[in-house]
N, C-alpha and C. Protein backbone atom coordinates (compact mmCIF):
# COMPACT_ATOMS: atom_id res chain seq x y z
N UNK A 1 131.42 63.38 90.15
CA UNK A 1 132.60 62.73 90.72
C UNK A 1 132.63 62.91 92.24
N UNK A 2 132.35 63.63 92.43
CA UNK A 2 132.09 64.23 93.75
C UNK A 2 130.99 64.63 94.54
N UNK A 3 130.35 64.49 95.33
CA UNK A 3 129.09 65.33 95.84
C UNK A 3 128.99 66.53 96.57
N UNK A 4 129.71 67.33 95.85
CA UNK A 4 129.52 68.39 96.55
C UNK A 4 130.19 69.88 95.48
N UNK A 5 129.66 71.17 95.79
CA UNK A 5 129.77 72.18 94.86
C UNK A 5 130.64 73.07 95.42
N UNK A 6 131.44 74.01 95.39
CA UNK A 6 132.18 74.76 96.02
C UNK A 6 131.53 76.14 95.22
N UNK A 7 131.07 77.07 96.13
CA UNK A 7 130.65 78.47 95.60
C UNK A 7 131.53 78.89 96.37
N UNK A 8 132.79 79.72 96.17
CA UNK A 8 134.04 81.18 96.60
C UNK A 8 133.32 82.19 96.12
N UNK A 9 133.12 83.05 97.85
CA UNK A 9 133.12 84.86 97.37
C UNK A 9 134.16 84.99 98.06
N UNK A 10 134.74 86.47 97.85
CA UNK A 10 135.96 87.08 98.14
C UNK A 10 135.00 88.12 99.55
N UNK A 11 135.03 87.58 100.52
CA UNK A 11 134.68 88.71 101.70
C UNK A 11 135.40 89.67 101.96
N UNK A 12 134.33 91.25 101.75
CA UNK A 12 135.24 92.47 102.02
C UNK A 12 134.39 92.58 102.90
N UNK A 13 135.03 93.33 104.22
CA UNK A 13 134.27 93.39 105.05
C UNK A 13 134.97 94.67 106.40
N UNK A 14 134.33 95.63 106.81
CA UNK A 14 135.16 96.76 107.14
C UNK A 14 136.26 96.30 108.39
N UNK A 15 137.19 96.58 108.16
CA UNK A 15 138.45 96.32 109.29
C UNK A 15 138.49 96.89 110.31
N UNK A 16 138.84 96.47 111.73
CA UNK A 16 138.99 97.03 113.12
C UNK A 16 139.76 96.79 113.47
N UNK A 17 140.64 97.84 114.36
CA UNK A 17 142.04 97.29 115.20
C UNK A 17 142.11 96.03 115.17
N UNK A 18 143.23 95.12 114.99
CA UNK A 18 143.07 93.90 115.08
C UNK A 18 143.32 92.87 114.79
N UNK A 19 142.64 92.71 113.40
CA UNK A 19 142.09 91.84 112.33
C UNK A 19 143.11 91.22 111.72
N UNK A 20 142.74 89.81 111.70
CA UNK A 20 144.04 89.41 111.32
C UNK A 20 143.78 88.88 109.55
N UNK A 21 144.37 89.36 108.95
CA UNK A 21 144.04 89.07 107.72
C UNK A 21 144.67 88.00 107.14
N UNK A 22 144.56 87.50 105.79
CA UNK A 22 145.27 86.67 105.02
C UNK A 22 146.47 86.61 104.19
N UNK A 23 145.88 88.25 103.50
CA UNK A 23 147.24 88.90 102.83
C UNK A 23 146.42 90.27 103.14
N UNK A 24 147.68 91.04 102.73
CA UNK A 24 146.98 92.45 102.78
C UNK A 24 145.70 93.08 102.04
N UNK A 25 145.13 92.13 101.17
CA UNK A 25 144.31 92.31 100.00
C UNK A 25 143.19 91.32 100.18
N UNK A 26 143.60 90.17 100.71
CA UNK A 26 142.72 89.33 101.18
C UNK A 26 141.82 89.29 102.55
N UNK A 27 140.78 89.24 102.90
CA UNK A 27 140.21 89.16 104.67
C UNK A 27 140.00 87.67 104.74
N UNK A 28 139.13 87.08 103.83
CA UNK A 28 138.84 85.79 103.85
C UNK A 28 137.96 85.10 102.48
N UNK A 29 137.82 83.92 102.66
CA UNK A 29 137.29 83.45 101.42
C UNK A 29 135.95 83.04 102.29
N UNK A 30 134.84 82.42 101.71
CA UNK A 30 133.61 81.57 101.82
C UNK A 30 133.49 80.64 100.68
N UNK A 31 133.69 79.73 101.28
CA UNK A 31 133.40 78.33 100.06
C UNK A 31 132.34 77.54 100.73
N UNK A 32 131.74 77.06 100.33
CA UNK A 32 130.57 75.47 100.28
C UNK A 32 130.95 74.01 100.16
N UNK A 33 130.73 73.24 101.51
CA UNK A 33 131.65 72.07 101.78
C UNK A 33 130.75 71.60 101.87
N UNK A 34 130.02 70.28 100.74
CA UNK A 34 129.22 69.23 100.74
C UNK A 34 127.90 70.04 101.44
N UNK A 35 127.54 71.49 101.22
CA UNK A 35 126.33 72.04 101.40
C UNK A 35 126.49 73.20 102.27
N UNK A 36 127.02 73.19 103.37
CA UNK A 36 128.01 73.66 104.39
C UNK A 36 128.15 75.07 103.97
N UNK A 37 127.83 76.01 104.43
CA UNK A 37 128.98 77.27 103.99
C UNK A 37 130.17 77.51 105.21
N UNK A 38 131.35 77.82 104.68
CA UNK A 38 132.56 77.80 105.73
C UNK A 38 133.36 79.32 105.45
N UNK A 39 133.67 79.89 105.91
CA UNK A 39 134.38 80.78 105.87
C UNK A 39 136.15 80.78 106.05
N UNK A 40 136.70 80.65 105.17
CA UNK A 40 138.27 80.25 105.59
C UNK A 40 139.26 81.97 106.12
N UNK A 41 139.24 81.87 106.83
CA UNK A 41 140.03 83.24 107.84
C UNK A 41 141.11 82.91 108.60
N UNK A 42 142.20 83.61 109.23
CA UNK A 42 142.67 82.98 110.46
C UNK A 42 142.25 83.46 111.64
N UNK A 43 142.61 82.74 112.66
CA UNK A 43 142.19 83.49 114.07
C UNK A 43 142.04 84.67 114.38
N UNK A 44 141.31 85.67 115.08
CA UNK A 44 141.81 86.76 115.24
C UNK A 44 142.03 87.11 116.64
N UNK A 45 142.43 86.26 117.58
CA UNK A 45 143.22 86.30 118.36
C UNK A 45 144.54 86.44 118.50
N UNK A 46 144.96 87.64 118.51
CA UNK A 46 146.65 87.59 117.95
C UNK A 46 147.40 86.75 119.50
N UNK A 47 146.28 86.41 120.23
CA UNK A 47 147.32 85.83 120.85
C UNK A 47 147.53 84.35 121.56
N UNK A 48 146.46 84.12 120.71
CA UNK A 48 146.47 82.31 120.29
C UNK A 48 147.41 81.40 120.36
N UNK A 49 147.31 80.38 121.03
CA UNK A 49 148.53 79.78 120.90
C UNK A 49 147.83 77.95 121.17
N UNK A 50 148.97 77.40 119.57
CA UNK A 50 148.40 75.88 119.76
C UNK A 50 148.72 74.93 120.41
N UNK A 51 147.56 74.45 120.88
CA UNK A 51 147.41 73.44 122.05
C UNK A 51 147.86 72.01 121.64
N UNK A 52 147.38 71.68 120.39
CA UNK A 52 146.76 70.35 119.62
C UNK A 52 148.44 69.68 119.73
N UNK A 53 148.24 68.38 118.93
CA UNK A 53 149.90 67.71 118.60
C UNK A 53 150.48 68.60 117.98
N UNK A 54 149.47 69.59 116.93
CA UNK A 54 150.43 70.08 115.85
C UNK A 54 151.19 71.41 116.56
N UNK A 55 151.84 70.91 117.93
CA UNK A 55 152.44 72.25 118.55
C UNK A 55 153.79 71.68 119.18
N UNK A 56 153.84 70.30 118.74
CA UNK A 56 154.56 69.29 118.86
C UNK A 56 155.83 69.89 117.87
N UNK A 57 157.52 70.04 118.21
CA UNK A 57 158.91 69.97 117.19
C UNK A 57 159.18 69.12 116.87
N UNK A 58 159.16 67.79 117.63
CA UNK A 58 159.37 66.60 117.38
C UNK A 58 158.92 65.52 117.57
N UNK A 59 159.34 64.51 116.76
CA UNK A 59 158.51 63.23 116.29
C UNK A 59 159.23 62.40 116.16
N UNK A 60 159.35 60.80 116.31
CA UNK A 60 160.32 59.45 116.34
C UNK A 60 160.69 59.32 114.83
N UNK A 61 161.24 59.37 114.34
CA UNK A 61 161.84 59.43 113.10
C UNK A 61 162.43 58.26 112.85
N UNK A 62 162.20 57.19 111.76
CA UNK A 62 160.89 57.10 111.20
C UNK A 62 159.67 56.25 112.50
N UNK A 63 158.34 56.69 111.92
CA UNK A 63 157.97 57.32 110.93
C UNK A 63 158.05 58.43 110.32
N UNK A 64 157.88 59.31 111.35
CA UNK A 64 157.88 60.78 111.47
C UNK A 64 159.01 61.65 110.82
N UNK A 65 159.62 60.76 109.97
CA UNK A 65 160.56 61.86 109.27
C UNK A 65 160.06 62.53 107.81
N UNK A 66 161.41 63.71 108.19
CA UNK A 66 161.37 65.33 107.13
C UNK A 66 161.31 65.39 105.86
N UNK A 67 160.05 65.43 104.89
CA UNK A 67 159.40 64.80 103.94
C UNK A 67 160.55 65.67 102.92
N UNK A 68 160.58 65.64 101.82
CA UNK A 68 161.18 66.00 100.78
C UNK A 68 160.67 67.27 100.03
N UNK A 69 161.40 68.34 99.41
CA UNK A 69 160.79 69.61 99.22
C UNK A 69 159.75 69.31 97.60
N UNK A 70 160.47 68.14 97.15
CA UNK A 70 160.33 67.71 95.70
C UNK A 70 159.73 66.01 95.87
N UNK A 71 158.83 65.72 94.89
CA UNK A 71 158.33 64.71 95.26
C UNK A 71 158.44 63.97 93.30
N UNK A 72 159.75 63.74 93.04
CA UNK A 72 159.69 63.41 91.66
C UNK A 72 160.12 65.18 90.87
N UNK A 73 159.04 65.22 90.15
CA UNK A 73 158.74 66.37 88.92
C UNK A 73 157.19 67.23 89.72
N UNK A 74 156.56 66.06 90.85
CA UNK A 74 155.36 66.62 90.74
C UNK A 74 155.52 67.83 91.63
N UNK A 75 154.85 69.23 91.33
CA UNK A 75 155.41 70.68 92.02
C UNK A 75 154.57 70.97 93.38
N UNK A 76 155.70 71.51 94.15
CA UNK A 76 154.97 71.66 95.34
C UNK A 76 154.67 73.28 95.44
N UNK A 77 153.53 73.29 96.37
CA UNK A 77 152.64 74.95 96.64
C UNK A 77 152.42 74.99 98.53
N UNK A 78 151.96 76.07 98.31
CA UNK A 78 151.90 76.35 99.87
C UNK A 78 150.68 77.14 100.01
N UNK A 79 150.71 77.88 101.23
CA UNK A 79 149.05 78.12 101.33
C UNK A 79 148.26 79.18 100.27
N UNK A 80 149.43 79.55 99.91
CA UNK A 80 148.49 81.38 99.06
C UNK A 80 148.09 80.81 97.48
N UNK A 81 148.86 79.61 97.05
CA UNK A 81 148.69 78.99 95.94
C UNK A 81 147.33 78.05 95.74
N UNK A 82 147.09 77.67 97.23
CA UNK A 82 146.18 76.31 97.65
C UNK A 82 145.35 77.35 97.66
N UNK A 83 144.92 78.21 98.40
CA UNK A 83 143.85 79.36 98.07
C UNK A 83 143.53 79.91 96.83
N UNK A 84 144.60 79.84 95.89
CA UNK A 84 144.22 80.42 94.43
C UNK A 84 143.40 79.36 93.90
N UNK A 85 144.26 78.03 94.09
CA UNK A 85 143.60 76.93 93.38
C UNK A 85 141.87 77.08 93.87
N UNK A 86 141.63 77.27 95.38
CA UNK A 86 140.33 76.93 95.66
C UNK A 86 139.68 77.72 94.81
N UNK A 87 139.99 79.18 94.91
CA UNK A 87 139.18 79.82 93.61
C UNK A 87 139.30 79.72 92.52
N UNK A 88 140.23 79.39 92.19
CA UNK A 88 139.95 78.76 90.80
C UNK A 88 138.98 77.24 90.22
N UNK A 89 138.89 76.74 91.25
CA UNK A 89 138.08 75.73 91.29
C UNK A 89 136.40 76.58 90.71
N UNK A 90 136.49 77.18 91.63
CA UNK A 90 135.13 78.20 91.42
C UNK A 90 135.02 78.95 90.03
N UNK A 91 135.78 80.06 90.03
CA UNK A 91 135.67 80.81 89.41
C UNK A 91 135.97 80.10 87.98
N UNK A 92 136.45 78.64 87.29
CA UNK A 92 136.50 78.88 85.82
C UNK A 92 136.18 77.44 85.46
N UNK A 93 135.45 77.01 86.64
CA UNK A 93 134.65 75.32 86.72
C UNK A 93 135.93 74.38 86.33
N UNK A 94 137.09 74.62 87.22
CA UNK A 94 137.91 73.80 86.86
C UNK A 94 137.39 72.31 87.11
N UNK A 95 138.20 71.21 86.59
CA UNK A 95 138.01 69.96 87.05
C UNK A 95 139.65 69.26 88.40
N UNK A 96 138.95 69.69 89.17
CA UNK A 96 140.17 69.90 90.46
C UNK A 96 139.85 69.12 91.81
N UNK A 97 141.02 68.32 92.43
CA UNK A 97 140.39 67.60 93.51
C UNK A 97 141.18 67.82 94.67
N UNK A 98 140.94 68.50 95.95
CA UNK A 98 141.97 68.70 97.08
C UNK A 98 141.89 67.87 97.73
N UNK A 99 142.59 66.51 97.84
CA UNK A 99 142.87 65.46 98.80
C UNK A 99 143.68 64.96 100.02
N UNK A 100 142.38 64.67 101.16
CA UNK A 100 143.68 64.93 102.11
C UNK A 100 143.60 63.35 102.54
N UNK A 101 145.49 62.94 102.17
CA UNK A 101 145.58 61.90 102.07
C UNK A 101 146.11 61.02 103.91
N UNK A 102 145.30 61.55 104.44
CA UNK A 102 145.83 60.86 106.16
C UNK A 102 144.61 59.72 106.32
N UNK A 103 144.95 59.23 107.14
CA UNK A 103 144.26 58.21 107.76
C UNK A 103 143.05 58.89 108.16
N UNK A 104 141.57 57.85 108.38
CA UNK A 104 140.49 58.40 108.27
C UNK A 104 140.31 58.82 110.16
N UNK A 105 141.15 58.27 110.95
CA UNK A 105 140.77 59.08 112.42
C UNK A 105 141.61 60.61 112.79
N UNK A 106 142.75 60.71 111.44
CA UNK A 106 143.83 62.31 111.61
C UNK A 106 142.57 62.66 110.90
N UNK A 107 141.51 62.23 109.63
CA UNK A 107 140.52 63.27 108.94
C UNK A 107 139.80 63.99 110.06
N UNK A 108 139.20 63.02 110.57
CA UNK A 108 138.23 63.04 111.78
C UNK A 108 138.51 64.13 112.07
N UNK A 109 139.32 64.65 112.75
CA UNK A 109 140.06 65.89 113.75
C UNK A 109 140.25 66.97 113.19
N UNK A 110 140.22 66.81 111.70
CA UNK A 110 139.80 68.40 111.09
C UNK A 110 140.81 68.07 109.84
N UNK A 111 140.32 69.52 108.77
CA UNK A 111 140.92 68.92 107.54
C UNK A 111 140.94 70.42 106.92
N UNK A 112 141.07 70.69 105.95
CA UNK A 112 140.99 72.02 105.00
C UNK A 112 139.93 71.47 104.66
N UNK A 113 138.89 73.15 104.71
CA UNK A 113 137.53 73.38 103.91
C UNK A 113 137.56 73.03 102.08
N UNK A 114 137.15 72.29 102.24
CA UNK A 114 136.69 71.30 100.56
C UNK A 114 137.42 70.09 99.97
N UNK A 115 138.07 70.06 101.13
CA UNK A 115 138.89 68.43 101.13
C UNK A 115 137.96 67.18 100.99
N UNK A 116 138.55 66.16 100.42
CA UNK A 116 138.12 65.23 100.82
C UNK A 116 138.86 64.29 101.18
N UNK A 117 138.58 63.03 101.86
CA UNK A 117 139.64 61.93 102.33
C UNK A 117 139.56 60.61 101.54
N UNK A 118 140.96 60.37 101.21
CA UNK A 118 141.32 59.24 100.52
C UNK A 118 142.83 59.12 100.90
N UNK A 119 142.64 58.17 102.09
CA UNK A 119 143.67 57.64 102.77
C UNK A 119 144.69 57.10 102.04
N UNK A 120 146.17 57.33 102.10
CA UNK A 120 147.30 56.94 101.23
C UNK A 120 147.14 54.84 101.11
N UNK A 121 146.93 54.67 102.10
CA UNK A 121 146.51 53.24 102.41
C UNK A 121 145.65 52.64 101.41
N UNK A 122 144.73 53.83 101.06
CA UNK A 122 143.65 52.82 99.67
C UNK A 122 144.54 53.02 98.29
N UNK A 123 145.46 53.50 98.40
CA UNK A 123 146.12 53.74 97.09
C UNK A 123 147.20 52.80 96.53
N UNK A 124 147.53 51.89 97.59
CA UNK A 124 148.75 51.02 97.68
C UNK A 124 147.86 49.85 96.72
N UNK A 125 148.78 49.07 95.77
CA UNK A 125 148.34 48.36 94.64
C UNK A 125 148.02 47.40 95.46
N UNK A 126 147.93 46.75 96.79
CA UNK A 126 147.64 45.49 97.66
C UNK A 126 146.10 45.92 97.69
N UNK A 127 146.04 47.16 98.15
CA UNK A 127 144.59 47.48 98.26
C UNK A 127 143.33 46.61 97.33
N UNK A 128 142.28 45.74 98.12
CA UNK A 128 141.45 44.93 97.31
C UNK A 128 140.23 46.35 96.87
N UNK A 129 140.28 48.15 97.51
CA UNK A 129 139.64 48.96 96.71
C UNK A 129 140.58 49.62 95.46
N UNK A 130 141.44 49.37 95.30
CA UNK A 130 141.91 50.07 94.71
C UNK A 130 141.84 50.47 93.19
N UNK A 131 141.10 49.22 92.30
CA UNK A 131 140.41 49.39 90.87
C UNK A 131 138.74 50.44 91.61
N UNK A 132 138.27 49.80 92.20
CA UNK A 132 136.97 50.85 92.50
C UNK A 132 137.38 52.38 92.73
N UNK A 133 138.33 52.91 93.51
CA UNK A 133 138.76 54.13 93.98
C UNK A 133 139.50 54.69 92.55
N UNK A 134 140.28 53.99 91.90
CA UNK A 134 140.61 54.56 90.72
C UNK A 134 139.96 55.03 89.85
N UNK A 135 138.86 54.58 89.64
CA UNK A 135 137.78 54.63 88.49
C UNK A 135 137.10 55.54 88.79
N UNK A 136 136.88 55.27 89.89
CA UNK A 136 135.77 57.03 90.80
C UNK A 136 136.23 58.31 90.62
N UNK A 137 137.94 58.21 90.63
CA UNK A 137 138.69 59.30 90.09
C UNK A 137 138.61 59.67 88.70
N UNK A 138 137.96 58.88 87.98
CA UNK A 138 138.43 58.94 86.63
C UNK A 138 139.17 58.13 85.53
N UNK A 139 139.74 57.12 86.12
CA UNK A 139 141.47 56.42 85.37
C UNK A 139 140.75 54.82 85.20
N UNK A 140 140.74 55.16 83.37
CA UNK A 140 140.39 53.78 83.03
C UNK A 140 141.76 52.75 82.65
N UNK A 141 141.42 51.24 83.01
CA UNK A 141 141.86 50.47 82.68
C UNK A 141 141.79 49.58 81.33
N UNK A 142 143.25 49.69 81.37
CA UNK A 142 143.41 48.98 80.07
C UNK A 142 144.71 48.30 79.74
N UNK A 143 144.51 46.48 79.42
CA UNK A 143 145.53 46.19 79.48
C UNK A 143 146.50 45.72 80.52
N UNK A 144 145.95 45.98 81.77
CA UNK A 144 146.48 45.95 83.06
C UNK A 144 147.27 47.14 83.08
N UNK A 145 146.77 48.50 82.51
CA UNK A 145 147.53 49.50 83.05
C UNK A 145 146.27 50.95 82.75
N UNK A 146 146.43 51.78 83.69
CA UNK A 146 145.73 52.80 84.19
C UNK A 146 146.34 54.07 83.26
N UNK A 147 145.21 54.19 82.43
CA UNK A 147 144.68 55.82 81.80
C UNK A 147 144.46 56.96 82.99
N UNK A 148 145.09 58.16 83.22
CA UNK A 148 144.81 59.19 83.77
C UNK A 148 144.29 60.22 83.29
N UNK A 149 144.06 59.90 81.77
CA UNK A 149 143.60 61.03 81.14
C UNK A 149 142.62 62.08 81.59
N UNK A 150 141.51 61.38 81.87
CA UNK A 150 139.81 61.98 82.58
C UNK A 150 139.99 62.35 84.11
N UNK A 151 141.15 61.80 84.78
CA UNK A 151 141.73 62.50 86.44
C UNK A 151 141.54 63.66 86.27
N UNK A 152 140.93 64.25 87.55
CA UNK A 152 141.44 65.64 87.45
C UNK A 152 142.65 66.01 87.99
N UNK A 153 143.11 67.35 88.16
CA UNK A 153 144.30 67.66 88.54
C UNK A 153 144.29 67.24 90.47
N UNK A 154 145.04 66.83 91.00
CA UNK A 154 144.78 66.64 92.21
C UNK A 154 145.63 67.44 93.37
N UNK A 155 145.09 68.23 94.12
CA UNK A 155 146.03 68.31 95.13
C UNK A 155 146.12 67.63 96.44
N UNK A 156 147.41 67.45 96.97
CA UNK A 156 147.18 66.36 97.80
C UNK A 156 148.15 66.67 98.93
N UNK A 157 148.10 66.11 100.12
CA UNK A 157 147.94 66.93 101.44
C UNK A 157 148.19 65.79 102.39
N UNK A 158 149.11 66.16 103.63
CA UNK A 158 148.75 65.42 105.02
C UNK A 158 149.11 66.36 105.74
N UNK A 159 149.97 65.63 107.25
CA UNK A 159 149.81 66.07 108.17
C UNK A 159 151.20 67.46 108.24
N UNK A 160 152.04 67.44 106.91
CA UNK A 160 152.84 68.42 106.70
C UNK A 160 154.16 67.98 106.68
N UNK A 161 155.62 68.81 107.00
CA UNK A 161 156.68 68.22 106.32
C UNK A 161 157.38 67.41 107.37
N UNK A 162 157.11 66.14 108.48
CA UNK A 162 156.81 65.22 109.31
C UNK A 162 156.18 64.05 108.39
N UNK A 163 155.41 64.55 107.70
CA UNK A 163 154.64 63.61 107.76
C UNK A 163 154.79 62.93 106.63
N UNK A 164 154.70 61.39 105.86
CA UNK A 164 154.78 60.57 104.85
C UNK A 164 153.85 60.33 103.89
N UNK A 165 152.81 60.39 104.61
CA UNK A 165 150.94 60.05 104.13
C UNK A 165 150.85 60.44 103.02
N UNK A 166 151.17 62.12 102.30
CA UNK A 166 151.21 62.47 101.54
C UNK A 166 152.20 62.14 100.10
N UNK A 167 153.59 61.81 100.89
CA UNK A 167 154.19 61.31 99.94
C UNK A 167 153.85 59.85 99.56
N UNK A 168 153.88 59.20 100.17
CA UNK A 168 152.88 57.77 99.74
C UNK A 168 152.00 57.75 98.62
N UNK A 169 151.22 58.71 99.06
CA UNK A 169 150.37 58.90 98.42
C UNK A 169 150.48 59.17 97.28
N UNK A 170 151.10 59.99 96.77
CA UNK A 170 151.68 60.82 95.57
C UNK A 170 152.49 59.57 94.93
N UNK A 171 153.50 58.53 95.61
CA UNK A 171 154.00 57.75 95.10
C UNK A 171 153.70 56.41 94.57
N UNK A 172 152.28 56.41 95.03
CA UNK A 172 151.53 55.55 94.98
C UNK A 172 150.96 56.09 93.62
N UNK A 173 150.22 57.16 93.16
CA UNK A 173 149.59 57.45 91.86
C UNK A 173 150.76 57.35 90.78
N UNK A 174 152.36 57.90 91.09
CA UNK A 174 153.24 58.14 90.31
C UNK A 174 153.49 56.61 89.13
N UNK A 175 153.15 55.51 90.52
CA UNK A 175 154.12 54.29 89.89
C UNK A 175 152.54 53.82 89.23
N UNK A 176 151.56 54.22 89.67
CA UNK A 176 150.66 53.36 89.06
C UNK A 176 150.10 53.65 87.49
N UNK A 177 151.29 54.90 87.07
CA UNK A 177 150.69 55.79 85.83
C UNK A 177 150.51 56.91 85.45
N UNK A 178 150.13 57.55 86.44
CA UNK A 178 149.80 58.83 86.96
C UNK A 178 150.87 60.45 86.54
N UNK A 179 150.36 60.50 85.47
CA UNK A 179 152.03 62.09 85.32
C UNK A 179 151.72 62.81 86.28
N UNK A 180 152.72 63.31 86.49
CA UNK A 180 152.95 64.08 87.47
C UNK A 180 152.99 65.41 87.40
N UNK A 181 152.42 65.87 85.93
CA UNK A 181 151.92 67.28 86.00
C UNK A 181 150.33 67.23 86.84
N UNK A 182 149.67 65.89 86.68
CA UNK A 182 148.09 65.52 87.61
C UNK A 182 148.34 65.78 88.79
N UNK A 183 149.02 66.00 89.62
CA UNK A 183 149.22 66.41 90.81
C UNK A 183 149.99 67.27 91.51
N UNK A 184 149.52 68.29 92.45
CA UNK A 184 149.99 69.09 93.41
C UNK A 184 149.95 68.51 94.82
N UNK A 185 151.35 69.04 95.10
CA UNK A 185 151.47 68.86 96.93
C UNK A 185 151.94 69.91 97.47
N UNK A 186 151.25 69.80 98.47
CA UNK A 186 150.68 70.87 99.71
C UNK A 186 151.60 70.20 100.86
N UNK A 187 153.30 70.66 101.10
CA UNK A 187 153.69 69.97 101.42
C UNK A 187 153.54 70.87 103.38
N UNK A 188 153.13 71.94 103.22
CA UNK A 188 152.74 72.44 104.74
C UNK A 188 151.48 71.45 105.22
N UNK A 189 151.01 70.86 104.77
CA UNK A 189 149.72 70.38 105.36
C UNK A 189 149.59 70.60 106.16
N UNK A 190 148.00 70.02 107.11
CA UNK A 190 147.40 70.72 108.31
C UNK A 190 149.00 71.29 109.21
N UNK A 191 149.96 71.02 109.71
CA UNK A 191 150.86 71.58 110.39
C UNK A 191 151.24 73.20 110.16
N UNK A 192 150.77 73.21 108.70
CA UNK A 192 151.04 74.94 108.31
C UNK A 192 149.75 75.62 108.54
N UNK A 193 148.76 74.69 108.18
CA UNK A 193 147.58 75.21 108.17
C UNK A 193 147.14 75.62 109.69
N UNK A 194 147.17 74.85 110.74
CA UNK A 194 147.19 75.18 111.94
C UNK A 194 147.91 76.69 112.38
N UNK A 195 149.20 76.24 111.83
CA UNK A 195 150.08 77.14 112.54
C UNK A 195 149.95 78.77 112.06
N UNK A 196 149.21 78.90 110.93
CA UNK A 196 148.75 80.00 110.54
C UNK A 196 147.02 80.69 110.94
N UNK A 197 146.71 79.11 111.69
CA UNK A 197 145.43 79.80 112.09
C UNK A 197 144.30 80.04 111.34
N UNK A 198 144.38 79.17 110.19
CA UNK A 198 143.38 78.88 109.20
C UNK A 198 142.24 77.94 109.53
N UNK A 199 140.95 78.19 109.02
CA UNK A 199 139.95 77.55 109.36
C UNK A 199 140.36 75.84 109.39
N UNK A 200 139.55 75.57 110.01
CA UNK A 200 139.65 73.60 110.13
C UNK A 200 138.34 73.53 110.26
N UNK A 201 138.31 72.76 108.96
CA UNK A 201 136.43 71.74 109.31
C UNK A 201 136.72 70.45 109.89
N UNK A 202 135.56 70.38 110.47
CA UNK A 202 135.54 69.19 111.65
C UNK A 202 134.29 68.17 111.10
N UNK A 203 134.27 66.71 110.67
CA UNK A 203 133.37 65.97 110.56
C UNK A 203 132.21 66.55 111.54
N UNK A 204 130.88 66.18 110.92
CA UNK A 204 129.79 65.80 112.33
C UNK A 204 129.61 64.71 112.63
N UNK A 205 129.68 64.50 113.87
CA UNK A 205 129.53 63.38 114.35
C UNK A 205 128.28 62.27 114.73
């Protein structure tokens, strides 16, 4: 379904004044991104400070308005959960997909390690991909209506609680069929992820 394998070790690794950890128990993960090995850590510059948009309070509303804590029934998680999931991806061969649903030039600029992109835009029923992208997921047709059975569980992601992409997105699978136990949202997206100083993979160019 995918091309690519995710191997998680749990890095222990001796501590120095400093170090900025994940949790007190955690230092960092290493996962495998389409071949890639990445190490997910935060900065250890305690005295870092972000430059990017995502350092931005405010935004023109709409678009830019304050996404919803609840998206339907489908349940929302945050980063220590999105980390369990990644290992669990690993550790018990789940069938699991972390999607980050922004536009393909916000992918460009960095994303969470083992993401992939599938823009809220291909999900809208106008979309002329949208039987191809469904099917790739899994969700057969029948009848003029979409089986989710073979989906995997999805988590799904944008630019954080600003941002719409994600809910679109999510609302877009909801009406097309989709239960909503099949999906998780990551409603900090990159905005939490930044702001905590967590790894960002960057396309090559």
């Amino acid at each position: 379904m995918k091309n690519k394998i995710l191997t998680l070790l749990l890095v222990n690794y001796s501590l120095v004044a400093g170090d900025v950890k994940i949790t007190k128990n955690l230092d960092a993960l290493v996962v495998k991104d389409n071949g890639k090995e990445i190490k997910i850590e935060r900065i250890q510059d305690t005295k870092h400070r972000l430059t990017s948009s995502f350092s931005k309070t405010s935004r023109e509303c709409p678009p830019f308005c304050i996404q919803p804590m609840n998206i339907g029934k489908v349940k929302t998680i945050g980063e220590l959960e999105l980390l369990d999931y990644i290992k669990e991806i690993e550790e018990k061969d789940s069938n699991m997909l972390l999607i980050d649903a922004r536009t393909r030039d916000w992918y460009r600029e960095g994303s969470v390690p083992t993401s992939i992109n599938i823009p809220f835009t291909m999900l809208k029923e106008e979309n002329k991909y949208l039987k191809r992208i469904l099917s790739l997921l899994g969700a057969k047709e029948h009848n003029a209506k979409w089986n989710f059975d073979d989906v995997p569980k999805m988590i799904i992601f944008s630019n954080g609680i600003w941002d719409e992409q994600a809910t679109k997105a999510i609302q877009s699978l909801t009406k097309l069929g989709c239960p909503e136990d099949k999906i998780l949202y990551y409603r900090g997206g990159m905005q939490s992820w930044n702001i905590l100083g967590l790894t960002i993979k960057k396309e090559v160019k």
